[in-house]
C-alpha atoms as a PDB file:
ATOM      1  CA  UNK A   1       0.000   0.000   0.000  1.00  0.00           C
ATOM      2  CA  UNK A   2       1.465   3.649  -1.140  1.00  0.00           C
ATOM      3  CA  UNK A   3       1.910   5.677   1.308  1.00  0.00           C
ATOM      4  CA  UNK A   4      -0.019   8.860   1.404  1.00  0.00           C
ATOM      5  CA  UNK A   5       2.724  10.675   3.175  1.00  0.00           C
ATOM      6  CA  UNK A   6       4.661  10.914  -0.395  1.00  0.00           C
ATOM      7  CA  UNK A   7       1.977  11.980  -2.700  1.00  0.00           C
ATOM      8  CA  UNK A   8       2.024  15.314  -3.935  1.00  0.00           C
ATOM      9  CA  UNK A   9      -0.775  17.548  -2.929  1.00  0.00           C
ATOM     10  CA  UNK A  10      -3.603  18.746  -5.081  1.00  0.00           C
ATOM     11  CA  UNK A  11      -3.431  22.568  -5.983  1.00  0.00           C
ATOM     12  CA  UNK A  12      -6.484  23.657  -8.286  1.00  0.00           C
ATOM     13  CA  UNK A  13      -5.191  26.157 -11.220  1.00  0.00           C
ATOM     14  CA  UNK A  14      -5.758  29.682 -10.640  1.00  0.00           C
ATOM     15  CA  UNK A  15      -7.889  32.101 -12.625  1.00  0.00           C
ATOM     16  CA  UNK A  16      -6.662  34.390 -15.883  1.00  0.00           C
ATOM     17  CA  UNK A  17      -5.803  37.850 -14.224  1.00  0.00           C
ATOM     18  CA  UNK A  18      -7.643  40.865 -16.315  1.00  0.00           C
ATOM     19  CA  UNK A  19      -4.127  42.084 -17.598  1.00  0.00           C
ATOM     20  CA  UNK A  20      -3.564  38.790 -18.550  1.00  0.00           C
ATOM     21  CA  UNK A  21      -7.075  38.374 -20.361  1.00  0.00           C
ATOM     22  CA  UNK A  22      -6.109  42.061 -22.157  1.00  0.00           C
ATOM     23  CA  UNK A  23      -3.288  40.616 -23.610  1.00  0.00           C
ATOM     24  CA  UNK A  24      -4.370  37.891 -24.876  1.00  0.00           C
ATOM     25  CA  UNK A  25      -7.358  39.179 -26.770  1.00  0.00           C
ATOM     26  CA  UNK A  26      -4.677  42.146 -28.360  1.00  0.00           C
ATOM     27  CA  UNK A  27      -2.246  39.349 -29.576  1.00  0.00           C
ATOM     28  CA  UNK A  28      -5.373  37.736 -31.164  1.00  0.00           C
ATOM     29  CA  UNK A  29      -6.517  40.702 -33.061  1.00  0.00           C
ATOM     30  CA  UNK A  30      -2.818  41.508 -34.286  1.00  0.00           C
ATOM     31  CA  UNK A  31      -2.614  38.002 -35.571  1.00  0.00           C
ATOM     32  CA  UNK A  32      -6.059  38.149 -37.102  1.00  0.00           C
ATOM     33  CA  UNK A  33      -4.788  41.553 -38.533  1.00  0.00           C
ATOM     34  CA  UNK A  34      -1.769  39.913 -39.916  1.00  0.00           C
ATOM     35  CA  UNK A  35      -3.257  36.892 -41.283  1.00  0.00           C
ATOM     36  CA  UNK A  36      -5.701  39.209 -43.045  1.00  0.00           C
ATOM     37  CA  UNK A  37      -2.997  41.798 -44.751  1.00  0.00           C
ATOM     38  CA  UNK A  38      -0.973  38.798 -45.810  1.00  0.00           C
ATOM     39  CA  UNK A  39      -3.756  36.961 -47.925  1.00  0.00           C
ATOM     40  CA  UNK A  40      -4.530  40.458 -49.580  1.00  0.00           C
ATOM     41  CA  UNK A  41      -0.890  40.798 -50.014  1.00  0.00           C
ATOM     42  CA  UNK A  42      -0.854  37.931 -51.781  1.00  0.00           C
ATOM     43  CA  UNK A  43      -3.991  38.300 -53.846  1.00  0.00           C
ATOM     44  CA  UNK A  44      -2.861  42.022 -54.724  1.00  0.00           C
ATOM     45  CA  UNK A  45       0.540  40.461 -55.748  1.00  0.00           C
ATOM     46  CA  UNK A  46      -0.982  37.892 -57.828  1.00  0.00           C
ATOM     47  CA  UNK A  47      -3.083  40.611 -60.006  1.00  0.00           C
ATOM     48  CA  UNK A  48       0.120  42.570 -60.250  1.00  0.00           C
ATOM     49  CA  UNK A  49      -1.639  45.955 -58.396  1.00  0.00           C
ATOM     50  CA  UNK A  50       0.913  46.570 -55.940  1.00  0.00           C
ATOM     51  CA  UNK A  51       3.185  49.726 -56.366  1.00  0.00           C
ATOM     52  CA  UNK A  52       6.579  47.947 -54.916  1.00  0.00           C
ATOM     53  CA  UNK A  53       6.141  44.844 -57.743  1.00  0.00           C
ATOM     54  CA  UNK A  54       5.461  47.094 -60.748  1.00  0.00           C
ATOM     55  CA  UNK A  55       8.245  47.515 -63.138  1.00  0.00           C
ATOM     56  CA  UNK A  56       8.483  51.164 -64.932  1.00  0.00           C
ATOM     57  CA  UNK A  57       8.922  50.437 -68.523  1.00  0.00           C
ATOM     58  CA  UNK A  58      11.170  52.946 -70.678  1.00  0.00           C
ATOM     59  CA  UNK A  59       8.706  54.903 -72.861  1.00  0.00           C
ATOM     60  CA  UNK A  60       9.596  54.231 -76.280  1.00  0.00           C
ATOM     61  CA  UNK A  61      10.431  57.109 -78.897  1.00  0.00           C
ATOM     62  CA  UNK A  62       9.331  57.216 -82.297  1.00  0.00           C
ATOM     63  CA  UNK A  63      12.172  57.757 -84.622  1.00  0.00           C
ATOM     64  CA  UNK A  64      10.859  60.081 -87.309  1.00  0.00           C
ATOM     65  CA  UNK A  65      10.375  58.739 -91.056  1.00  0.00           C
ATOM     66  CA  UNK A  66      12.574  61.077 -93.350  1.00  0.00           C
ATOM     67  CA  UNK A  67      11.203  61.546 -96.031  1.00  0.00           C
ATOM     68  CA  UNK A  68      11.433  60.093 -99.813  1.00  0.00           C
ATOM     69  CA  UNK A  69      13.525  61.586-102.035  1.00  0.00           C
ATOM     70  CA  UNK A  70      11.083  61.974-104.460  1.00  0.00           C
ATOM     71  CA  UNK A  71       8.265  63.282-102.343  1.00  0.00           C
ATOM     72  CA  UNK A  72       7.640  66.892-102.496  1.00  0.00           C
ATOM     73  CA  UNK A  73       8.179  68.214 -98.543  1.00  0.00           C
ATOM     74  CA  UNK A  74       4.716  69.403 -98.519  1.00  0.00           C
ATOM     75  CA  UNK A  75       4.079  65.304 -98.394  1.00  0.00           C
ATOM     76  CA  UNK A  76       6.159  64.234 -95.213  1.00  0.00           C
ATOM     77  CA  UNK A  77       4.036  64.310 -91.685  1.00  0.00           C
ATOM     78  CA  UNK A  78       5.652  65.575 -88.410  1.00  0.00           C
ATOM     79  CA  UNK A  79       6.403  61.994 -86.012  1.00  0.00           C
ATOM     80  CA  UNK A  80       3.741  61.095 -83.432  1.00  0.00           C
ATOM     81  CA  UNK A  81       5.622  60.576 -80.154  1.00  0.00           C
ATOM     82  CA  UNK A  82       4.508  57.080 -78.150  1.00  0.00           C
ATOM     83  CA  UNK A  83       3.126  59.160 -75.174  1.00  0.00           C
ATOM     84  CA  UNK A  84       0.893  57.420 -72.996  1.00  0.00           C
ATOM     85  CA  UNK A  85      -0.275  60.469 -71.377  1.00  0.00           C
ATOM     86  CA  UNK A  86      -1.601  62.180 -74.501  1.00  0.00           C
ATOM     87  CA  UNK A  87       0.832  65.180 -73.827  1.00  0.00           C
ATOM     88  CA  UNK A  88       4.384  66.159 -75.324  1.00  0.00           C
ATOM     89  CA  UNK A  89       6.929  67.566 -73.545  1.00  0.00           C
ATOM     90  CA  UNK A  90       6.070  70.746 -72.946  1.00  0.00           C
ATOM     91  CA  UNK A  91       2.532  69.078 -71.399  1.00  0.00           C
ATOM     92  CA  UNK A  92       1.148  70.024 -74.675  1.00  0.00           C
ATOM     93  CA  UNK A  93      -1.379  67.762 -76.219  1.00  0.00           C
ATOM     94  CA  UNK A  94      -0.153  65.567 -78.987  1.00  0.00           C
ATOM     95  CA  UNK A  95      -2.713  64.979 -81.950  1.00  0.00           C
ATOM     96  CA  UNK A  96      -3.482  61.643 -82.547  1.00  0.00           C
ATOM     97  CA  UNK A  97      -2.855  60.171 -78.824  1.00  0.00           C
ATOM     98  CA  UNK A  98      -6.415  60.602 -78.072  1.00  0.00           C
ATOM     99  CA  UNK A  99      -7.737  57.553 -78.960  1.00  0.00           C
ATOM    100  CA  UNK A 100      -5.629  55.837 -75.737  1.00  0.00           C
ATOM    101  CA  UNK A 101      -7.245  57.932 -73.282  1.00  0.00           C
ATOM    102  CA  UNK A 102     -10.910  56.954 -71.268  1.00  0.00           C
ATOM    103  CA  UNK A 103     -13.687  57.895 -73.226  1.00  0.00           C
ATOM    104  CA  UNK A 104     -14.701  60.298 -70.829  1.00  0.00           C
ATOM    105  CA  UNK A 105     -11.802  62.899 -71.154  1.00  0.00           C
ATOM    106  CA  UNK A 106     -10.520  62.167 -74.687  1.00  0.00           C
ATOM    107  CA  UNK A 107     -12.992  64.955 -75.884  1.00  0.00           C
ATOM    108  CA  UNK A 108     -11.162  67.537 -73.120  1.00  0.00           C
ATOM    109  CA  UNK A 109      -7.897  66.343 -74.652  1.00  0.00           C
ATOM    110  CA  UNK A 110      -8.112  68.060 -77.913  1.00  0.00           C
ATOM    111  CA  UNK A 111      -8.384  71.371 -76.730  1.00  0.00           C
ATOM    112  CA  UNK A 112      -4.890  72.772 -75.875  1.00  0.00           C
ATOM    113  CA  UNK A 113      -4.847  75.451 -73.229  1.00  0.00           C
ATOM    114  CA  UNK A 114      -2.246  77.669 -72.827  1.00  0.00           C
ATOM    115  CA  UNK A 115      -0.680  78.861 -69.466  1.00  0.00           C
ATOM    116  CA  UNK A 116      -2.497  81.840 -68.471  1.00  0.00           C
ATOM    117  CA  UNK A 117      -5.706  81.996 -71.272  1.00  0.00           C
ATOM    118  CA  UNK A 118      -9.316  81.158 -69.704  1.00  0.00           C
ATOM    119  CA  UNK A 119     -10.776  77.522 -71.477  1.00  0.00           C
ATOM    120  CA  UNK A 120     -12.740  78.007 -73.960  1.00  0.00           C
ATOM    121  CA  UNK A 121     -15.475  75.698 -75.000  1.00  0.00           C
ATOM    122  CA  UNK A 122     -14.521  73.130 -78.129  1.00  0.00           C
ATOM    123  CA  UNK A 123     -16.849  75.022 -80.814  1.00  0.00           C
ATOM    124  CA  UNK A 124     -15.568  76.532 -83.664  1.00  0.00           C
ATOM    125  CA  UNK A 125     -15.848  80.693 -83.513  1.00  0.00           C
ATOM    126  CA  UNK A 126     -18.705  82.028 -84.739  1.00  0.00           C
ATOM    127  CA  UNK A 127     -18.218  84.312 -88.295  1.00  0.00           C
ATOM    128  CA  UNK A 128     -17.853  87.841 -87.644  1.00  0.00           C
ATOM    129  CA  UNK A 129     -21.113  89.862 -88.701  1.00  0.00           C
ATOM    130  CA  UNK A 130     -21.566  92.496 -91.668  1.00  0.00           C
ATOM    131  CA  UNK A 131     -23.171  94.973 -91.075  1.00  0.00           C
ATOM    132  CA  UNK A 132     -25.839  95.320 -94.137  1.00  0.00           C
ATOM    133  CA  UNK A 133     -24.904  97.437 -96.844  1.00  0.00           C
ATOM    134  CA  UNK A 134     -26.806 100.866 -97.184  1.00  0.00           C
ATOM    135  CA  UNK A 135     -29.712 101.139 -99.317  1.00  0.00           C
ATOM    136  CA  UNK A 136     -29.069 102.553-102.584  1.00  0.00           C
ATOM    137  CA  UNK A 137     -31.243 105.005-103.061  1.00  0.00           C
ATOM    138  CA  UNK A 138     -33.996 104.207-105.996  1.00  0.00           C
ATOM    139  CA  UNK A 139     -34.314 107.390-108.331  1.00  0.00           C
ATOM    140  CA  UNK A 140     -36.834 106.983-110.759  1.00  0.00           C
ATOM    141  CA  UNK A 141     -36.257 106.719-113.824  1.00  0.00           C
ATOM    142  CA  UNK A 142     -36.208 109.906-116.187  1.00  0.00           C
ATOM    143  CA  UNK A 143     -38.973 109.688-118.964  1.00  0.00           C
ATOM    144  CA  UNK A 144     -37.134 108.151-122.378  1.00  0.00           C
ATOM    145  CA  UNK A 145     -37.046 110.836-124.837  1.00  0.00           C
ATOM    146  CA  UNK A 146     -39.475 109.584-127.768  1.00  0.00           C
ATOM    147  CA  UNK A 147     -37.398 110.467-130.427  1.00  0.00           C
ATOM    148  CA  UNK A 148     -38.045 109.592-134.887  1.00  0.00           C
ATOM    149  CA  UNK A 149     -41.091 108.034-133.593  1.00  0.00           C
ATOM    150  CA  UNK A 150     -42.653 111.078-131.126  1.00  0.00           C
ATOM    151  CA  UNK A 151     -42.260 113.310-134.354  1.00  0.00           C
ATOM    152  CA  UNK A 152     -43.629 111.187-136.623  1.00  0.00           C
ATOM    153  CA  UNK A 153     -46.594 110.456-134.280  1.00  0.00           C
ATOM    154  CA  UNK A 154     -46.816 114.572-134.137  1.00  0.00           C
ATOM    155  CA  UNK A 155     -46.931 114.883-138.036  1.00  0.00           C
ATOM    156  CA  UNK A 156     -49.692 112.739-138.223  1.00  0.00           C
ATOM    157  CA  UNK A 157     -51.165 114.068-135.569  1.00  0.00           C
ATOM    158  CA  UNK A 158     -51.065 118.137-137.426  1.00  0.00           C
ATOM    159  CA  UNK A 159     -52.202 116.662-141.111  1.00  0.00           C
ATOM    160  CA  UNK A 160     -54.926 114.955-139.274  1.00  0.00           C
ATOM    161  CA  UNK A 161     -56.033 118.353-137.511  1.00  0.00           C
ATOM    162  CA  UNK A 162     -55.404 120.280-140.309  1.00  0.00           C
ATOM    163  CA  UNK A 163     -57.331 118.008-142.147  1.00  0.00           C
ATOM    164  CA  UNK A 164     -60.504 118.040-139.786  1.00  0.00           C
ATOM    165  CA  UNK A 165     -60.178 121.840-140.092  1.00  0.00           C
ATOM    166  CA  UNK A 166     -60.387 121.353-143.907  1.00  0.00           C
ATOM    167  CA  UNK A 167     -63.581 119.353-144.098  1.00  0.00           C
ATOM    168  CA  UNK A 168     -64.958 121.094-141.196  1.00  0.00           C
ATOM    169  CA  UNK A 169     -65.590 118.210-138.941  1.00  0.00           C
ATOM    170  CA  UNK A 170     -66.353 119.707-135.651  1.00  0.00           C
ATOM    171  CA  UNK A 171     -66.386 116.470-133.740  1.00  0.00           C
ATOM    172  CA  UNK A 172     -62.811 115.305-134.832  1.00  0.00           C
ATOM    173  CA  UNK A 173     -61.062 118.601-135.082  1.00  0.00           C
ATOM    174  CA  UNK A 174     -62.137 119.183-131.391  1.00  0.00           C
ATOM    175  CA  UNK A 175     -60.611 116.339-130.262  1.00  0.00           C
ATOM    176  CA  UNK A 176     -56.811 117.034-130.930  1.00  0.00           C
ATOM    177  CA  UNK A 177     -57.494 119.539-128.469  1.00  0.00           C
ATOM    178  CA  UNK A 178     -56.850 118.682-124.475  1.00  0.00           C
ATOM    179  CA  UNK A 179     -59.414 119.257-122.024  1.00  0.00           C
ATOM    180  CA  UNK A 180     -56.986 122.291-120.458  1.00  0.00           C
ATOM    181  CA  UNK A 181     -56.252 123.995-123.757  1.00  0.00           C
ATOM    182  CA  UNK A 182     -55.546 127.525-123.040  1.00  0.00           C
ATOM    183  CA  UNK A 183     -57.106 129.254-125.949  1.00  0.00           C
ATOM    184  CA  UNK A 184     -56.173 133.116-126.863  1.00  0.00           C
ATOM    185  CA  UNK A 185     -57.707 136.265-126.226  1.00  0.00           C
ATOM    186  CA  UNK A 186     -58.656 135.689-122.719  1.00  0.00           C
ATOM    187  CA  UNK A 187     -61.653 133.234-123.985  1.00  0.00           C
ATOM    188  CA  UNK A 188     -62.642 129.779-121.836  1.00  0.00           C
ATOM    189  CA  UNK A 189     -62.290 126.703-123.579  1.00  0.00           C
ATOM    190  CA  UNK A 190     -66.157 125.837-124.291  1.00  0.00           C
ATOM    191  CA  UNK A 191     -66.585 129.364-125.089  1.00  0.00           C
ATOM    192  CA  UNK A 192     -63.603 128.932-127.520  1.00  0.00           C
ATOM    193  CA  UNK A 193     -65.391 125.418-129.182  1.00  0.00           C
ATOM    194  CA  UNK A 194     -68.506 127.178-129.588  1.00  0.00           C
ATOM    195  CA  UNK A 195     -67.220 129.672-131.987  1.00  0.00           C
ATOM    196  CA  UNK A 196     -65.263 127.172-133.476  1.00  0.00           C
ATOM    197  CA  UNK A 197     -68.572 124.981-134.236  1.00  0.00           C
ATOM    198  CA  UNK A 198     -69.950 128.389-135.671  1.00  0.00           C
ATOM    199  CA  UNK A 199     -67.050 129.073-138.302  1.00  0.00           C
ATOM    200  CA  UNK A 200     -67.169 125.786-139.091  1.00  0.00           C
ATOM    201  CA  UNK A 201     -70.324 125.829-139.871  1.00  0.00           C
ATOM    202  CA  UNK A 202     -70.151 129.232-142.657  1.00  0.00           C
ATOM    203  CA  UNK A 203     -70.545 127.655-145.975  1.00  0.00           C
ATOM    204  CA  UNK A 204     -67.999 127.030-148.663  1.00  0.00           C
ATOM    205  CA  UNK A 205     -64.809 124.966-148.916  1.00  0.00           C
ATOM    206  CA  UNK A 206     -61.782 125.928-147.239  1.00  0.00           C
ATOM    207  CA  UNK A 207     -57.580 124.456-147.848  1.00  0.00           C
ATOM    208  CA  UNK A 208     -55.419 124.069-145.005  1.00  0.00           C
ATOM    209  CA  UNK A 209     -52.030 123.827-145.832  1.00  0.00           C
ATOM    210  CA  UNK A 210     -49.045 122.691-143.131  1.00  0.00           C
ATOM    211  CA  UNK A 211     -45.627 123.625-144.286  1.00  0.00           C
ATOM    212  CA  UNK A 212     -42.013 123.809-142.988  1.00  0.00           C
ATOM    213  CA  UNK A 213     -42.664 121.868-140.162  1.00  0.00           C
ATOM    214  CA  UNK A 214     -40.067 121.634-137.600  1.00  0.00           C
ATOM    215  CA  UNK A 215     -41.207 119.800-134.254  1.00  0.00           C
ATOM    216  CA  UNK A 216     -38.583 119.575-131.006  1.00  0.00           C
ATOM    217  CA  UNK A 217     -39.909 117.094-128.817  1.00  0.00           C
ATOM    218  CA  UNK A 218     -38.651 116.843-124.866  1.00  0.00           C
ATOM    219  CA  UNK A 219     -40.182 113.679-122.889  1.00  0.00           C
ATOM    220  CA  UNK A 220     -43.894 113.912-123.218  1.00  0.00           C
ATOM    221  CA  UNK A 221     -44.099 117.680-124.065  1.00  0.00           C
ATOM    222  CA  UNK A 222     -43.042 118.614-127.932  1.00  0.00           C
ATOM    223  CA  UNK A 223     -43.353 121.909-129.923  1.00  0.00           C
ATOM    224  CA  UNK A 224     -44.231 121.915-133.094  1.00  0.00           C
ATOM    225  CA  UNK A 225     -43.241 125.486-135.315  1.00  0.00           C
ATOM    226  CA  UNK A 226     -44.594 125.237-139.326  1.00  0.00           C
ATOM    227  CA  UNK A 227     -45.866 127.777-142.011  1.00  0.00           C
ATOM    228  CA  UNK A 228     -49.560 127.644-142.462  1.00  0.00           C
ATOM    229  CA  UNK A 229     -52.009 128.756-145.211  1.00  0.00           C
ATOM    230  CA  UNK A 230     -55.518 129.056-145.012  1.00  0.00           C
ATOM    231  CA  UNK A 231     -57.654 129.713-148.153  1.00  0.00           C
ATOM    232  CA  UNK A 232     -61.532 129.970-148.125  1.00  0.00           C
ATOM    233  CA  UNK A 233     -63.955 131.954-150.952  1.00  0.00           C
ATOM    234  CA  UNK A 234     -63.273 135.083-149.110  1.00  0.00           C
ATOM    235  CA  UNK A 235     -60.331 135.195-147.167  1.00  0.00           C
ATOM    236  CA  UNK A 236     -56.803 133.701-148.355  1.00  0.00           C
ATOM    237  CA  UNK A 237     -53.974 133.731-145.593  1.00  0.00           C
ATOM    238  CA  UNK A 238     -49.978 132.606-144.654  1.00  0.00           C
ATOM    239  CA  UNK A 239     -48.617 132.795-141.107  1.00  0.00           C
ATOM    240  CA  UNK A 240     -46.063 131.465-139.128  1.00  0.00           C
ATOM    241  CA  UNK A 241     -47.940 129.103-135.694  1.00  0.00           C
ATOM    242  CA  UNK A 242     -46.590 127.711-132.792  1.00  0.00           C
ATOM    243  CA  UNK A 243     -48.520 124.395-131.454  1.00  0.00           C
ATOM    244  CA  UNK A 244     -47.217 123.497-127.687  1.00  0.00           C
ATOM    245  CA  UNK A 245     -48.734 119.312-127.494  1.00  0.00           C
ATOM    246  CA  UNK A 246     -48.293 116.883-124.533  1.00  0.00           C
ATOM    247  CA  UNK A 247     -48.866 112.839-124.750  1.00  0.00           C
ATOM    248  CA  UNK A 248     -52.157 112.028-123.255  1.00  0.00           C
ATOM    249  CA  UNK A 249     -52.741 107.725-122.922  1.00  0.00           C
ATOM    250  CA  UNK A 250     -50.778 107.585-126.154  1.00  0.00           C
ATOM    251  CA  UNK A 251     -52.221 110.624-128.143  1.00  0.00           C
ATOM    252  CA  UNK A 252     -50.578 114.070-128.744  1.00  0.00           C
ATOM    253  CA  UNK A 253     -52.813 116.736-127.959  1.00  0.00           C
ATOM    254  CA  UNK A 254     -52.973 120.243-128.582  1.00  0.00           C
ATOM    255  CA  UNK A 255     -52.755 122.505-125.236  1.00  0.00           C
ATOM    256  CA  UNK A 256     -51.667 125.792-126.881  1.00  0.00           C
ATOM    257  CA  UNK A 257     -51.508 127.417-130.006  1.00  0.00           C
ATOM    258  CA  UNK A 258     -50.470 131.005-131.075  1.00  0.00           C
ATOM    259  CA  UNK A 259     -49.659 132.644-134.295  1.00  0.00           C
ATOM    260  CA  UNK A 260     -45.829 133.573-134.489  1.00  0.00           C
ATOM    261  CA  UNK A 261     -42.514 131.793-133.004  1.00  0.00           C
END
């Protein structure tokens, strides 16, 4: 039988302290932390999107192409540096570079802004304005001077009067005259065709003859100078007489008429 005198005695474990307990749960959340920031590490290293395992790759420059000798110089294009960034040296934009830019800002990429000018939006400048011409003023137009055919519309015009006179028609004779014919002597115009009806109506023939005519005709006025002889039964005369006319609707009519220049 063991004796109980050489057994060690029983001594329960004591409890955690709170300092201790402290500890312990900060060295598990650092080695959670750890474990954590090593897997994305990894991951992050994997997809090649960490900044201490990129490599910086010299940017390549495009040699220009001289050009042929038998190309006219007008032909040759400038060289189109490899820029990544869209921009030259002198952080200029570089034609032709926009098409490796985001959608988004390769529109803002054309439009080079110089140091110290305010942007301007990407539209072409408007055309400057005329101002409209002044009006020319309209003048209108002088009357065109009839000329062979006025005078030979005015000879026809006397031989027909004269003749009317001759074979003492009233009725046509009057009418070469205009309604504001100024007749002589201080008489009114129907007092002037009445006594014209009245001579007209004497009996026995009478010869009008129109001589010497000379007409000047100035736009639709004309005067008309000629030697005239008038022979009846009892009288027989020759006299110089003036005949001022105006076109009326396309007929010359008498408005004055006096013996002498």
């Amino acid at each position: 039988m063991t004796s109980t005198a050489s057994a060690k005695p029983y001594r329960p474990k004591s409890a955690l302290s709170a300092s201790h307990t402290l500890l312990w749960f900060v060295a598990g959340i650092a080695g959670m932390f750890l474990i954590v920031s090593a897997v994305f590490a990894v991951k992050l290293g994997l997809e090649g999107q960490l900044p201490f395992g990129k490599r910086s790759t010299p940017t390549p420059v495009t040699q220009p192409v001289a050009a042929a000798a038998d190309q006219p110089e007008s032909s040759a294009k400038p060289p189109i540096a490899s820029n990544p960034s869209g921009t030259g040296n002198n952080g200029e934009f570089v034609s032709g570079t926009e098409s490796i830019l985001p959608p988004e800002v390769a529109h803002l990429a054309k439009t080079t802004i110089a140091p110290g000018e305010p942007a301007t939006p990407d539209t072409a400048p408007a055309p400057p304005v005329k101002a409209p011409a002044p009006a020319t003023p309209v003048t209108a137009p002088e009357p065109a001077s009839p000329g062979p055919a006025a005078s030979e519309a005015i000879t026809t015009t006397l031989h027909a009067w004269a003749a009317a006179w001759e074979r003492k028609d009233v009725t046509a004779y009057l009418k070469h005259y205009a309604p504001d014919f100024q007749p002589a002597r201080g008489l009114g115009r129907d007092e002037w065709a009445e006594q014209r009806r009245q001579r007209l109506s004497r009996p026995g023939d009478i010869t009008i003859g129109i001589t010497d005519l000379d007409i000047a005709v100035k736009g639709d006025r004309a005067t008309a100078r000629f030697s005239q002889s008038y022979r009846s039964p009892t009288q027989k005369l020759g006299e110089t007489k003036t005949i001022e006319l105006t076109l009326r609707d396309g007929a010359w009519l008498i408005v004055q008429e006096r013996i002498g220049g």
